[in-house]
Protein backbone atom coordinates (compact mmCIF):
# COMPACT_ATOMS: atom_id res chain seq x y z
CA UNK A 1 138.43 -6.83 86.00
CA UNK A 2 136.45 -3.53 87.03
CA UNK A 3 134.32 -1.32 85.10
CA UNK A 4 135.47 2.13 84.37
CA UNK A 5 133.51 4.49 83.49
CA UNK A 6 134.68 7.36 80.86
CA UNK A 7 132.89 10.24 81.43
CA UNK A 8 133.40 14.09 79.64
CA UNK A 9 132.81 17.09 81.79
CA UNK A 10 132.86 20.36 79.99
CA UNK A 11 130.84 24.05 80.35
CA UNK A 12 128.63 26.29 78.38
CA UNK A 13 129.63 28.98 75.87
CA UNK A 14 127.15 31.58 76.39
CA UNK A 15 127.09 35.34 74.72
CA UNK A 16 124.81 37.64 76.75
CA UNK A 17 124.74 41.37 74.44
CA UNK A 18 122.06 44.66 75.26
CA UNK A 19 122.70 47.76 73.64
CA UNK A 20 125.81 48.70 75.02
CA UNK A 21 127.94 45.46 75.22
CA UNK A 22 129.06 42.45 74.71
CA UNK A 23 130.20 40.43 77.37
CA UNK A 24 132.07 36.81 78.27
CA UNK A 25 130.94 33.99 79.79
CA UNK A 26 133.73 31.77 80.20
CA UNK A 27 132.15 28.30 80.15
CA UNK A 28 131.51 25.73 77.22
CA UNK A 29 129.56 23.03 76.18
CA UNK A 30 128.94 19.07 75.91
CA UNK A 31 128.64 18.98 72.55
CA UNK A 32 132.21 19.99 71.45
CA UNK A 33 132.87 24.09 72.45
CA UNK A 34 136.04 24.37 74.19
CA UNK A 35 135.93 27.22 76.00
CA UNK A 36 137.02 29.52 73.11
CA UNK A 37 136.40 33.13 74.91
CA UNK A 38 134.31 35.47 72.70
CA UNK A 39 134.54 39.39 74.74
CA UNK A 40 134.90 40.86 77.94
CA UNK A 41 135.42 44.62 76.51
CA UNK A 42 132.52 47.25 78.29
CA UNK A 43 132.65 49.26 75.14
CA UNK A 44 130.57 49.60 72.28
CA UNK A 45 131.48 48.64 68.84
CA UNK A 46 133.27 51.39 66.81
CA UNK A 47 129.55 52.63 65.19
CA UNK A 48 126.08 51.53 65.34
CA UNK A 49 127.02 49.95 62.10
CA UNK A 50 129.23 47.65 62.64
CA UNK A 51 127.38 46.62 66.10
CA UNK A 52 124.43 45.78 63.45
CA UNK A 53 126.75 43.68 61.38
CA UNK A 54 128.09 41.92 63.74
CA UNK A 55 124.73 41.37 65.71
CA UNK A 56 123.33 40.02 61.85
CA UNK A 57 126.70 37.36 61.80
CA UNK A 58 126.48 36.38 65.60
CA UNK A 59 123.44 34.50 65.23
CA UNK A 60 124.71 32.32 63.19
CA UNK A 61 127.21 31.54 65.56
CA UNK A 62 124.81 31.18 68.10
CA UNK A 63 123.58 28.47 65.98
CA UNK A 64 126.15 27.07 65.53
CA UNK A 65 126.30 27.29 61.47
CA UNK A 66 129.71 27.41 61.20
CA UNK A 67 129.50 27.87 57.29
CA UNK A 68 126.81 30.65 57.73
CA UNK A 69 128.99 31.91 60.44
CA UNK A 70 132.54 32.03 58.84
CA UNK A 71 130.75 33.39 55.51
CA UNK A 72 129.47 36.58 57.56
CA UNK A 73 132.15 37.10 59.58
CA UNK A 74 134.63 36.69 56.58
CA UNK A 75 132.85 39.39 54.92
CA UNK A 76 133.07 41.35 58.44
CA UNK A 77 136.42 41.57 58.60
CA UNK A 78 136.73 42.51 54.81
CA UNK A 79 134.60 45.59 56.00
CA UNK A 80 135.94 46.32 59.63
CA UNK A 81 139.55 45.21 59.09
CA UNK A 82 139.99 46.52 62.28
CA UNK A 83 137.29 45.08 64.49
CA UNK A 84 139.02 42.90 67.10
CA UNK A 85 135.78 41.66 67.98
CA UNK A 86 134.93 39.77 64.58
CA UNK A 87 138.52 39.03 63.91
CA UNK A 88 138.35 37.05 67.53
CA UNK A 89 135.26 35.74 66.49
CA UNK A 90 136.26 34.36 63.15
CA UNK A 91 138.71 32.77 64.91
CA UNK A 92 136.60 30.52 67.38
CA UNK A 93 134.78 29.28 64.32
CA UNK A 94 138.29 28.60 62.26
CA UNK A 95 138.96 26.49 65.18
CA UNK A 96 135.28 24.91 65.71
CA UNK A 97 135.69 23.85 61.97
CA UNK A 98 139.38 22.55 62.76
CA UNK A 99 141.30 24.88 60.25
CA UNK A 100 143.52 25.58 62.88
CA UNK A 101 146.12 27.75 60.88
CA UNK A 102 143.32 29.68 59.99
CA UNK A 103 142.23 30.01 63.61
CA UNK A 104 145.55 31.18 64.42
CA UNK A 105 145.83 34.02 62.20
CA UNK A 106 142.92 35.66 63.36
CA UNK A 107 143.60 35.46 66.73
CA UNK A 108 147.42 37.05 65.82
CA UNK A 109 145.33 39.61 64.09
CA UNK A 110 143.45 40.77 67.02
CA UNK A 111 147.08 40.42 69.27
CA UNK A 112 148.55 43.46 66.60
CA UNK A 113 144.99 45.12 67.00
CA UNK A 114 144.52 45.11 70.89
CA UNK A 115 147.83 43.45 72.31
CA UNK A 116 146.82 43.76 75.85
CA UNK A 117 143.96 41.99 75.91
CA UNK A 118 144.07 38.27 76.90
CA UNK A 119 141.31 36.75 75.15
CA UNK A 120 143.29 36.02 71.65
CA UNK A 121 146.29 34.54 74.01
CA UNK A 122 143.77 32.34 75.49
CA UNK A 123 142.05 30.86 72.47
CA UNK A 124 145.43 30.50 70.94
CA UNK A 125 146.26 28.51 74.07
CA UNK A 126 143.04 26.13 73.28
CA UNK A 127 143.89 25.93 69.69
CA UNK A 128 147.29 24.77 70.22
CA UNK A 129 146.02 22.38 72.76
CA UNK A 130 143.86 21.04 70.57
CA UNK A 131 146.46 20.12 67.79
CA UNK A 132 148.28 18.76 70.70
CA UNK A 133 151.15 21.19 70.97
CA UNK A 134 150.50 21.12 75.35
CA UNK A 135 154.00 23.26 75.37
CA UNK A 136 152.84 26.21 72.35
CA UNK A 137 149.30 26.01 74.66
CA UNK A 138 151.39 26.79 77.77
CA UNK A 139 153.35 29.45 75.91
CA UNK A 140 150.11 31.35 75.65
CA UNK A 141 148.52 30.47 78.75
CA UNK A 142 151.07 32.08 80.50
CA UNK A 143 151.01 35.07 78.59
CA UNK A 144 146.98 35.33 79.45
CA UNK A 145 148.04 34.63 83.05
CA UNK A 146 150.71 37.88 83.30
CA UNK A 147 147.85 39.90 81.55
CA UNK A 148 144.83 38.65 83.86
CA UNK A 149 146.99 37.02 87.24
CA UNK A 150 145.63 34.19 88.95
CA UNK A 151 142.34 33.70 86.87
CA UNK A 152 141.63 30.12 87.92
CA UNK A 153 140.39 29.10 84.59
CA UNK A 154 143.79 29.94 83.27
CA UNK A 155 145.82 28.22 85.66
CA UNK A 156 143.98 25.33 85.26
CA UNK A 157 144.11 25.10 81.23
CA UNK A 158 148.12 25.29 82.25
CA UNK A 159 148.02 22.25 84.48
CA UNK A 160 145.41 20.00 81.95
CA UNK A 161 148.12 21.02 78.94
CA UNK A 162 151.14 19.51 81.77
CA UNK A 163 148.68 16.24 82.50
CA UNK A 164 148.15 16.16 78.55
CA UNK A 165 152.11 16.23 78.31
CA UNK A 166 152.33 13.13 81.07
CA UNK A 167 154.13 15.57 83.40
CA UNK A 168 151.50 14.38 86.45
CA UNK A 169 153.67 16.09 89.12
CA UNK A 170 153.50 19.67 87.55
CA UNK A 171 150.02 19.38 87.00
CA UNK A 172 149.24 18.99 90.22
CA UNK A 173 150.80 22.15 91.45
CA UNK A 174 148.71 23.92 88.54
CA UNK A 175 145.57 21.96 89.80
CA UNK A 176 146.31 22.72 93.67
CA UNK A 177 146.93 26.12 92.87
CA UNK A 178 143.73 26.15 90.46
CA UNK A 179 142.07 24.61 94.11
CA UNK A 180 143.37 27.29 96.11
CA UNK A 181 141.80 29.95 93.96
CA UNK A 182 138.22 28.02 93.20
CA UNK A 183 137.44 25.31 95.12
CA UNK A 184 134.42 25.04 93.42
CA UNK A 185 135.82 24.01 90.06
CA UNK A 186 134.52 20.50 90.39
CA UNK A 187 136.44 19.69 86.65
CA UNK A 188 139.60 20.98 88.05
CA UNK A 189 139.23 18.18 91.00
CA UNK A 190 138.45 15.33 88.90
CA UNK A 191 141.74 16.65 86.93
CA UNK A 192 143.44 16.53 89.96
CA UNK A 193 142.26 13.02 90.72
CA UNK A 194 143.17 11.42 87.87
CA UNK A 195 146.71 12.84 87.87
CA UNK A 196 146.90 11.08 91.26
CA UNK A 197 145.50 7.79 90.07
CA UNK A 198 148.33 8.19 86.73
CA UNK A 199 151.05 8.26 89.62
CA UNK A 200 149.41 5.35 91.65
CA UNK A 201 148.56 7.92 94.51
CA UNK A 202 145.52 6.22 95.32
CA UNK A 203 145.08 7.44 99.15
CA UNK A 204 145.37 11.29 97.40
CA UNK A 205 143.50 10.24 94.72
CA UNK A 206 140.29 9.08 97.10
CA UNK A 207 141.05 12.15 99.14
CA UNK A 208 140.04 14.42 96.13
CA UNK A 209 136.87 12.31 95.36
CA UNK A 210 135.54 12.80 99.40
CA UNK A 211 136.30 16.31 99.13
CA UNK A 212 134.24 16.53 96.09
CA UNK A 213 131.56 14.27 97.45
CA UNK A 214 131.50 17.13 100.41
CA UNK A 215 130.60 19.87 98.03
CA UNK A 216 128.60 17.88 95.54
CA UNK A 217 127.86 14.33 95.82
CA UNK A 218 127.41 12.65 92.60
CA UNK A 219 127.42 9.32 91.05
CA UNK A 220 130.80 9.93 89.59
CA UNK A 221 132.25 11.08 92.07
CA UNK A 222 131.14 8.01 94.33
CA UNK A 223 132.02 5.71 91.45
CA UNK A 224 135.20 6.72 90.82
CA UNK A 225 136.08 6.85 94.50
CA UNK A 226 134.91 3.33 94.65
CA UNK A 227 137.63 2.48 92.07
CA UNK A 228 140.38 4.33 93.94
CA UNK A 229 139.29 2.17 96.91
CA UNK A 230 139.32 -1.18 95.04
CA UNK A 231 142.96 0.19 93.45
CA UNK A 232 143.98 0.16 97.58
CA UNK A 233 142.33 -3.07 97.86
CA UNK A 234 140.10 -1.71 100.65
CA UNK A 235 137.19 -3.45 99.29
CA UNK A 236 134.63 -2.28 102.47
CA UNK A 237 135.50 1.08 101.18
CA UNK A 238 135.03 0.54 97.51
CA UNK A 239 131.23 -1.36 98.36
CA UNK A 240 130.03 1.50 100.73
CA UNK A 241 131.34 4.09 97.67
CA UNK A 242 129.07 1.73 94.88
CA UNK A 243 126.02 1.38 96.74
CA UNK A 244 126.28 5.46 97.43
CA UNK A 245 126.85 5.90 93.44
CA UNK A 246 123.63 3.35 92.51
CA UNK A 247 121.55 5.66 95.27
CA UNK A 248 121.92 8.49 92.18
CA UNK A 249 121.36 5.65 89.53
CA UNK A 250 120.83 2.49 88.02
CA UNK A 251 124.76 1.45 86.46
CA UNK A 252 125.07 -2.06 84.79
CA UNK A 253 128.88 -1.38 85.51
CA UNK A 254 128.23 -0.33 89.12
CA UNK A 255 126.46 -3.12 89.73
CA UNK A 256 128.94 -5.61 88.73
CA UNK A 257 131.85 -4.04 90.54
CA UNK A 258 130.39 -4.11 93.76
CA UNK A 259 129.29 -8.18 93.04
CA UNK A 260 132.81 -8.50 92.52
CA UNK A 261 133.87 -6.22 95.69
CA UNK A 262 131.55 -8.68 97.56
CA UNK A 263 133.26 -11.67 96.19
CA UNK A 264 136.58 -10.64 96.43
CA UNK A 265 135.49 -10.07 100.82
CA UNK A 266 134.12 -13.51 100.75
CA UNK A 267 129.85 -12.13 100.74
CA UNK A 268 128.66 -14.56 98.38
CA UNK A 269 125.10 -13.95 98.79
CA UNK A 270 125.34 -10.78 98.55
CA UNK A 271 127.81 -11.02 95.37
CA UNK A 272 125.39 -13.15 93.83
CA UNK A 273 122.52 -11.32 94.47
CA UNK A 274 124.25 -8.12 92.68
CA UNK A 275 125.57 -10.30 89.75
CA UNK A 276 121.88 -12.03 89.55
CA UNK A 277 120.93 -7.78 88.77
CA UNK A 278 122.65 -7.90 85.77
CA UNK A 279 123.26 -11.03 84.42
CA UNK A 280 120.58 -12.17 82.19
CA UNK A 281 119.29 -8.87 80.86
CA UNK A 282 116.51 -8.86 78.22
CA UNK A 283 118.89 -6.83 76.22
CA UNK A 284 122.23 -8.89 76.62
CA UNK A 285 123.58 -11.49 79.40
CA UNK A 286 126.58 -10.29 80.58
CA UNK A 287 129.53 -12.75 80.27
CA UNK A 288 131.26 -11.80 82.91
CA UNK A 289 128.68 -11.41 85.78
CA UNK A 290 127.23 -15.32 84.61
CA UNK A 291 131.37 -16.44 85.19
CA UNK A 292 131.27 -15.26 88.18
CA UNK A 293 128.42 -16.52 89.11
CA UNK A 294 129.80 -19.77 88.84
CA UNK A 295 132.44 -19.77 90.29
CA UNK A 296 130.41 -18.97 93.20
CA UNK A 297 128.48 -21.44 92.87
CA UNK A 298 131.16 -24.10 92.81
CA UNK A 299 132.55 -22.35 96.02
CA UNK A 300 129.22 -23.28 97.39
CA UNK A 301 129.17 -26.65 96.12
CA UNK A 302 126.03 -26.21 94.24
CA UNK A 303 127.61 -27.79 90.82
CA UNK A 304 124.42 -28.17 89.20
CA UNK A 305 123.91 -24.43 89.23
CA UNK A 306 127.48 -23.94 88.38
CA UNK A 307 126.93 -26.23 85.12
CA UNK A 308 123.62 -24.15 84.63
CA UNK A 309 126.32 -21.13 84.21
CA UNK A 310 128.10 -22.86 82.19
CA UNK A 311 125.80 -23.66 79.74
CA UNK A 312 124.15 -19.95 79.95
CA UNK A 313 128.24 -19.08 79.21
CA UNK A 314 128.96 -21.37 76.26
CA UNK A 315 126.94 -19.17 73.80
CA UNK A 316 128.40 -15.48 75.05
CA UNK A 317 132.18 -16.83 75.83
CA UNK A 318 134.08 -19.90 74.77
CA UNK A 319 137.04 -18.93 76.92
CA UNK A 320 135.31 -18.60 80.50
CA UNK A 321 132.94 -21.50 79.73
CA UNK A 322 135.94 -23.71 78.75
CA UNK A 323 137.94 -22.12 82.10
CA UNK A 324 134.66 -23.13 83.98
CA UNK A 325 134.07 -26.54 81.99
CA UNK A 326 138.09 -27.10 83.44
CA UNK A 327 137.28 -26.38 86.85
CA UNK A 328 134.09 -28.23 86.83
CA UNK A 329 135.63 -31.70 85.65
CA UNK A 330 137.94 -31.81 88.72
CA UNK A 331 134.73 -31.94 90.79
């Protein structure tokens, strides 16, 4: 059995304003944005007014105070029934608070107020996507992409709703095409690599991780490649890919999969060495590096270490110390 790690990669919502705009920066953040686009408009507000106002409420969205934040901005569009910019707003925070139908109005509202911009088509696209209606989020991704053609981030929200919908194939075009545009978008090519790995296209699959290693090694990226490798059973591969990954970090799960990769090649020094790493932490032995261990040991006929395992085993697992106990009385 190998370790896999899960991992989230997302971007930073961040609202840069001086006294003559407000602009978009299309990225969010770790701790639960999703990319909900505020304004990319080079004009001021209507009046000085309503720039105020809206200036007041914004911090609170800054914040994050989503109560603070929908209060003010609820009272905004009261006011400036007509201010796309607080009606989009107000509809970011329906959506952080998950009142989704809510969310949806507003950004309808702006579509009737300023139909040709793309920003309300977008965030509906995110909204439906997160109420997991993928083919209502591709509806109004595509609409964004015939207002603003070929904007990578767009394409590639259309391919993640298609690998959301387990249509792998199609998602691929959308992340190739996403590629062809940014190659930089390193979330678009772990997308991409994980569409390959749900169709069993391993050799693809370890393609994308090397050509993400090229522009940005990382311990994921290494990590993951090493479990592509170990999917092809090229175990040399999968080792050299581990020990690159633990050069970034320290991985309990790391660790383990490359005893095992030296196990499964017949190293068992070096296996045991790796297992030995991890084993008998102060925190908590780990079951299945001590099994292993075993077994090794009985491959190496040292049986009194092997019944050492055992023992260490009988406390953390019943099952393997019983399938070791079995093994052990044939000896």
């Amino acid at each position: 059995m190998k370790f896999i790690l899960s991992f989230v990669l997302c971007f930073f919502i961040v609202f840069f304003h001086n006294a003559n705009q407000f602009c978009l920066r299309a990225q969010s953040d770790e701790n639960g944005f999703h990319d909900k686009l505020i304004d990319n408009d080079s004009t001021q507000p209507d009046n000085d007014s309503e720039l105020r106002d809206i200036m007041y409420a914004y911090k609170y969205y800054q914040e994050r105070n989503w109560e603070k934040a929908k209060e003010e901005f609820e009272k905004l569009v009261l006011t400036n029934p007509s201010s796309y910019r607080a009606h989009l707003i107000l509809g970011n925070i329906y959506s952080f608070l998950d009142q989704y139908d809510k969310s949806i109005s507003q950004y309808q509202t702006c579509i009737r107020l300023e139909k040709n911009r793309y920003h309300p088509y977008f965030n509906l696209g995110l909204v439906y996507m997160d109420m997991k209606n993928y083919a209502q989020a591709i509806k109004y991704f595509e609409i964004t992409d015939s207002i603003i053609p070929d904007d990578f981030r767009v394409i590639f929200k259309i391919g993640e709703s298609y690998f959301e919908m387990g249509e792998y194939e199609k998602a691929i075009q959308y992340f190739k095409k996403t590629e062809l545009i940014n190659n930089q978008y390193h979330k678009n090519l772990l997308r991409m690599a994980e569409a390959y790995r749900k169709l069993n296209r391993f050799e693809e699959e370890s393609q994308v991780y090397r050509n993400l290693i090229a522009q940005k090694p990382t311990f994921t990226a290494y990590y993951m490649l090493g479990l592509s490798r170990y999917s092809l059973k090229d175990h040399q591969g999968e080792i050299e890919a581990y020990k690159k990954a633990l050069e970034y970090k320290f991985d309990k799960g790391v660790v383990y999969n490359l005893g095992v990769a030296y196990y499964e090649i017949g190293k068992l020094e070096e296996a045991l060495n790796e297992l030995s790493k991890i084993a008998f932490s102060d925190e908590q032995a780990n079951a299945d590096a001590i099994y292993y261990m075993a077994i090794i040991y009985i491959n190496q006929g040292d049986l009194s270490k092997a019944w050492e395992m055992h023992d260490k085993l009988s406390t953390l697992s019943v099952e393997k110390a019983d399938e070791i106990y079995e093994i052990l009385k044939k000896r």
